[in-house]
C-alpha atoms as a PDB file:
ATOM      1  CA  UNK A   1      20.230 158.392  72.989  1.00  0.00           C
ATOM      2  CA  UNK A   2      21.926 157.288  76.536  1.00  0.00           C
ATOM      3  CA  UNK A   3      24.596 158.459  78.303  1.00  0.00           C
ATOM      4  CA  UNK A   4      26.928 157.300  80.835  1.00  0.00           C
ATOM      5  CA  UNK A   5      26.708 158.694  83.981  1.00  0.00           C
ATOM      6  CA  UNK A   6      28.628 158.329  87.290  1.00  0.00           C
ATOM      7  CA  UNK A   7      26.652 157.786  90.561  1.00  0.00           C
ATOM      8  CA  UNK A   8      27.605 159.606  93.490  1.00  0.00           C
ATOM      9  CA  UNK A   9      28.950 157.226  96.957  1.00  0.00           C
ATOM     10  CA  UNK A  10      26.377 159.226  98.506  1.00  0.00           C
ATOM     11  CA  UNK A  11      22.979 157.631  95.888  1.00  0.00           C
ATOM     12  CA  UNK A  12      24.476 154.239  95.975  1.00  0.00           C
ATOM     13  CA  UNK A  13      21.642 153.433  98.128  1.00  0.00           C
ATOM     14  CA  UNK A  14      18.621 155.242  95.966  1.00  0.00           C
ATOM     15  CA  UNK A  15      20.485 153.402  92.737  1.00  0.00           C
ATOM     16  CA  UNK A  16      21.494 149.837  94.300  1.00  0.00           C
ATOM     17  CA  UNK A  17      18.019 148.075  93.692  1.00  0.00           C
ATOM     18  CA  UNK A  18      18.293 149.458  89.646  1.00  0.00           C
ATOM     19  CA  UNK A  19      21.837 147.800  89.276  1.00  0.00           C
ATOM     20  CA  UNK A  20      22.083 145.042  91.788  1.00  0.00           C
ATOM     21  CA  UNK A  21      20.999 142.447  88.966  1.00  0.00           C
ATOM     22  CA  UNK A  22      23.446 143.506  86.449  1.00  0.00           C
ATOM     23  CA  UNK A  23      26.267 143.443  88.718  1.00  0.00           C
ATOM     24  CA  UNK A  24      25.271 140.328  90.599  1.00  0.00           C
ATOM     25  CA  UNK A  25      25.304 138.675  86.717  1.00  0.00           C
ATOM     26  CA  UNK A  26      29.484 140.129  86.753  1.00  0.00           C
ATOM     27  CA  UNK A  27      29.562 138.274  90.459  1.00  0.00           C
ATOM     28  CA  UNK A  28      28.430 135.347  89.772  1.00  0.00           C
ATOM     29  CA  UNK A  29      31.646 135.367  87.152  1.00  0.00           C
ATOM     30  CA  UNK A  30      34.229 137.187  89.807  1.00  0.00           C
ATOM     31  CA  UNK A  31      35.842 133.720  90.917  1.00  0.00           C
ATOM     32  CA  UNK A  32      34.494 134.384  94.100  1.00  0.00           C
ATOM     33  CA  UNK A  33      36.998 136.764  95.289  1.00  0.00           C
ATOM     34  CA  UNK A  34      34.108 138.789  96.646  1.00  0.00           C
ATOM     35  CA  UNK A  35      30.224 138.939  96.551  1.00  0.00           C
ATOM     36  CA  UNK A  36      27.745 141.516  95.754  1.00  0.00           C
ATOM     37  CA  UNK A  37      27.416 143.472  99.813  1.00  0.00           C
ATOM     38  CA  UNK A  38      31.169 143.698  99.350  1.00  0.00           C
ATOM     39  CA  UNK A  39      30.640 145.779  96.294  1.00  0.00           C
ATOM     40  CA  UNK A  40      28.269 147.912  97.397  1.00  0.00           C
ATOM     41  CA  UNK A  41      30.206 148.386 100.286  1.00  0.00           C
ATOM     42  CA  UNK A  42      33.240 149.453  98.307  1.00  0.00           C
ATOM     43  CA  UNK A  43      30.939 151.601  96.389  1.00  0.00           C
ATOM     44  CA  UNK A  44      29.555 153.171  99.473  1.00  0.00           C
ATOM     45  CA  UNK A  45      33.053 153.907 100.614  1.00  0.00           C
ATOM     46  CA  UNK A  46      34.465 155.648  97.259  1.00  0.00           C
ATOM     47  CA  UNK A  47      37.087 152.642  97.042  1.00  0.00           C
ATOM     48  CA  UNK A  48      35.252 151.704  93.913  1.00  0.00           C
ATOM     49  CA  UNK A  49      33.031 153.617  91.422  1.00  0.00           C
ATOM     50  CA  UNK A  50      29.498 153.290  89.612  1.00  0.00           C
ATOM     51  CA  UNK A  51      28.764 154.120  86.405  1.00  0.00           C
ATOM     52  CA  UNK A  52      25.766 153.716  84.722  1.00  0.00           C
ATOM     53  CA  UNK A  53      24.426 154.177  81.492  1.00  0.00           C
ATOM     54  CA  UNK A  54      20.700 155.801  81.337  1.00  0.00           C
ATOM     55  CA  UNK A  55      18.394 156.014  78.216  1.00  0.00           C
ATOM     56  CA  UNK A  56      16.355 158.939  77.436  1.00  0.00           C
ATOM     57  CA  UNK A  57      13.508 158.381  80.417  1.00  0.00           C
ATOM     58  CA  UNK A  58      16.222 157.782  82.672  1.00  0.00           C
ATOM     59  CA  UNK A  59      16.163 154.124  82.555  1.00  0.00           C
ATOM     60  CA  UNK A  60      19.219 151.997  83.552  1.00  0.00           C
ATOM     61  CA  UNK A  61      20.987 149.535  80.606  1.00  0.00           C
ATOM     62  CA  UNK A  62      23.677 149.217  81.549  1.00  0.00           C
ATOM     63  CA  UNK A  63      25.810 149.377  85.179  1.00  0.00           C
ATOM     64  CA  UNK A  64      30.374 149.156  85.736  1.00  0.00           C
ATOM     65  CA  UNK A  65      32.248 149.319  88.406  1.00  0.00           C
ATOM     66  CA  UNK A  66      35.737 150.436  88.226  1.00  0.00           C
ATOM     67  CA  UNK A  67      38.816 150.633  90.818  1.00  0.00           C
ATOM     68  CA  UNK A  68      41.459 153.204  89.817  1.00  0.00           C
ATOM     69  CA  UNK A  69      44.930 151.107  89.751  1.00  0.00           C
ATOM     70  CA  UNK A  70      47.675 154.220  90.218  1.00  0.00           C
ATOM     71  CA  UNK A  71      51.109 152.573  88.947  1.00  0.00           C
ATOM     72  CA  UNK A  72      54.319 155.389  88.392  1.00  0.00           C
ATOM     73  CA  UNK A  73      53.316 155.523  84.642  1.00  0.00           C
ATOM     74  CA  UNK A  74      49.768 154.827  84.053  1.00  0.00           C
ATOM     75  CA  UNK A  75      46.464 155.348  85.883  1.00  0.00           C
ATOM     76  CA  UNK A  76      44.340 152.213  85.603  1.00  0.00           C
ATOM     77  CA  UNK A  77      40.659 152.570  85.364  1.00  0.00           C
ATOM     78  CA  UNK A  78      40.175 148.233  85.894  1.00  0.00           C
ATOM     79  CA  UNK A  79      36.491 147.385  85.382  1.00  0.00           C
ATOM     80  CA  UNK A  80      35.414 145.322  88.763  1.00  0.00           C
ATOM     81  CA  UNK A  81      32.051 144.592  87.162  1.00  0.00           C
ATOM     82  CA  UNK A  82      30.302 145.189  84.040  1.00  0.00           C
ATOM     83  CA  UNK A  83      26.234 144.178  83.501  1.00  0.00           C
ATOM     84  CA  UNK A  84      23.904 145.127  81.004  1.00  0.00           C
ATOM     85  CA  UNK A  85      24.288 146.042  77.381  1.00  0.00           C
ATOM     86  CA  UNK A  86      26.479 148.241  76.163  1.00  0.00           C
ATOM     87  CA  UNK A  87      27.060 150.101  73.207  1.00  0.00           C
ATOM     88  CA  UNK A  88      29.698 151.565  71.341  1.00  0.00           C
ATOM     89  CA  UNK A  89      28.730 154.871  71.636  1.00  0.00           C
ATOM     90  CA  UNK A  90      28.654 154.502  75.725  1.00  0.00           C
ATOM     91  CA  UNK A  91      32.213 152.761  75.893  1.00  0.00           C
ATOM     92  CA  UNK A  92      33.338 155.651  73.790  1.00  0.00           C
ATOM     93  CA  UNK A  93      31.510 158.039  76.780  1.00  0.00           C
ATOM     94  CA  UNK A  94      33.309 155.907  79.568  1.00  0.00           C
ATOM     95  CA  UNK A  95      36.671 156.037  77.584  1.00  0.00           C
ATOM     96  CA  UNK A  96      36.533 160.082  77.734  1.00  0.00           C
ATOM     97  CA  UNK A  97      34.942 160.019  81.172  1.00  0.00           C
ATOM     98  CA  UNK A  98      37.647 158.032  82.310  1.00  0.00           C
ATOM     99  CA  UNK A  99      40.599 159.758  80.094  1.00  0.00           C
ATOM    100  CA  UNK A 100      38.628 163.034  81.981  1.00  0.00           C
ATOM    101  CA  UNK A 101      39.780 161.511  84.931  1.00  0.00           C
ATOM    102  CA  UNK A 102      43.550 160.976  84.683  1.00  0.00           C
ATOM    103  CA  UNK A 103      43.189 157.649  83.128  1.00  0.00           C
ATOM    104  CA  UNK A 104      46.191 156.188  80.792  1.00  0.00           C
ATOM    105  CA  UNK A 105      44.174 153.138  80.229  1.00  0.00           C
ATOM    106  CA  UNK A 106      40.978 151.061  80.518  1.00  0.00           C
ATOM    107  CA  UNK A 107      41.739 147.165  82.109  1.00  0.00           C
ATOM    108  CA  UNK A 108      39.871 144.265  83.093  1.00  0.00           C
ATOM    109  CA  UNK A 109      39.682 140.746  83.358  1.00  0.00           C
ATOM    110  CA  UNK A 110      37.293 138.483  81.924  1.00  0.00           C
ATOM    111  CA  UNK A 111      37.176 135.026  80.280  1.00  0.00           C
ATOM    112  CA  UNK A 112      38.513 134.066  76.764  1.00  0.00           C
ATOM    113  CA  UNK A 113      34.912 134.632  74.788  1.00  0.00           C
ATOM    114  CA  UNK A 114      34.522 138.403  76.653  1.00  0.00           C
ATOM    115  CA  UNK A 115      38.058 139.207  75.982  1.00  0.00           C
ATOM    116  CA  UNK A 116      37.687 138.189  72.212  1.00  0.00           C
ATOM    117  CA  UNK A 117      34.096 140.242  72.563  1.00  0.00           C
ATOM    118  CA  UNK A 118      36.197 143.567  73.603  1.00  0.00           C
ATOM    119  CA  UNK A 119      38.561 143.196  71.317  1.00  0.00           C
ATOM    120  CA  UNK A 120      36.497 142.732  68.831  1.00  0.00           C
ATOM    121  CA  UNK A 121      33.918 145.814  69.632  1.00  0.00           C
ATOM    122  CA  UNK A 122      36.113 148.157  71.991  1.00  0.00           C
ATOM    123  CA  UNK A 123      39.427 147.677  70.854  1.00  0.00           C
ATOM    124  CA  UNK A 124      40.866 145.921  74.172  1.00  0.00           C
ATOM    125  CA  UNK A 125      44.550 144.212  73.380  1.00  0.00           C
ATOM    126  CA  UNK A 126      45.648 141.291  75.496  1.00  0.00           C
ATOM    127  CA  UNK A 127      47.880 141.991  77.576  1.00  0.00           C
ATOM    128  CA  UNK A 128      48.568 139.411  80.066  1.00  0.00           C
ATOM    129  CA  UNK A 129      46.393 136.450  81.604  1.00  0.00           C
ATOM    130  CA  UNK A 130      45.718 136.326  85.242  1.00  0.00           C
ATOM    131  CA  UNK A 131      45.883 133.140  87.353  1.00  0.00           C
ATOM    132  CA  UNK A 132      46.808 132.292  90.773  1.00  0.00           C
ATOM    133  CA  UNK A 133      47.066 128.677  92.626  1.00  0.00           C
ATOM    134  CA  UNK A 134      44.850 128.845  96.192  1.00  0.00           C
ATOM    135  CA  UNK A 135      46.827 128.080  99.107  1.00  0.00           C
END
């Protein structure tokens, strides 16, 4: 069995060369809004948080980021990155880690085909489409 775990600001360092790879995969998707140091550097500096999910010899399958969104009504756990494979029984551990954690929902943006791919094995609704025009 694996579980999700939650990697301290202060191991981000030890961890990094175990997860870069999976998370550079989520970067190369990101638009370009930022690269892979600027992650780790939010990481380092608590603004964002790693999670990881470990299989029984400790092995890493699977790596998220997450930003915490706090709105007057809901606290946003928005997924900044996701790499890996995950499984059912791990989003399940995130959900309650993150529902632990003060969370009134789980958000993120992706394309069409991942959005369909949540739906269809986490449950994620549609709730708005995100698009800007560059200046």
């Amino acid at each position: 069995m694996s579980n999700v775990q939650v990697v301290s600001p202060d191991h981000i360092q030890i961890v990094w060369p175990k997860v870069e790879e999976y998370l550079q995969n989520a970067m190369d998707h990101s638009g370009g809004e930022y690269k892979l140091d600027h992650l780790k550097m939010f990481l380092v500096q608590g603004a964002q948080t790693l999670l990881v999910v470990v299989d029984k010899d400790n092995n890493i399958e699977t790596a998220w980021t997450i930003e915490w969104l706090n709105f007057p009504d809901d606290r946003i756990a928005f997924i900044t990155a996701i790499g890996g494979s995950t499984k059912k029984e791990n989003f399940e551990q995130f959900c309650d880690w993150a529902r632990a954690n003060g969370a009134t929902a789980i958000r993120g943006a992706a394309f069409e085909a991942v959005a369909r791919l949540w739906k269809i094995k986490y449950g994620f609704e549609k709730t708005y489409v995100m698009v800007e025009k560059r200046l």
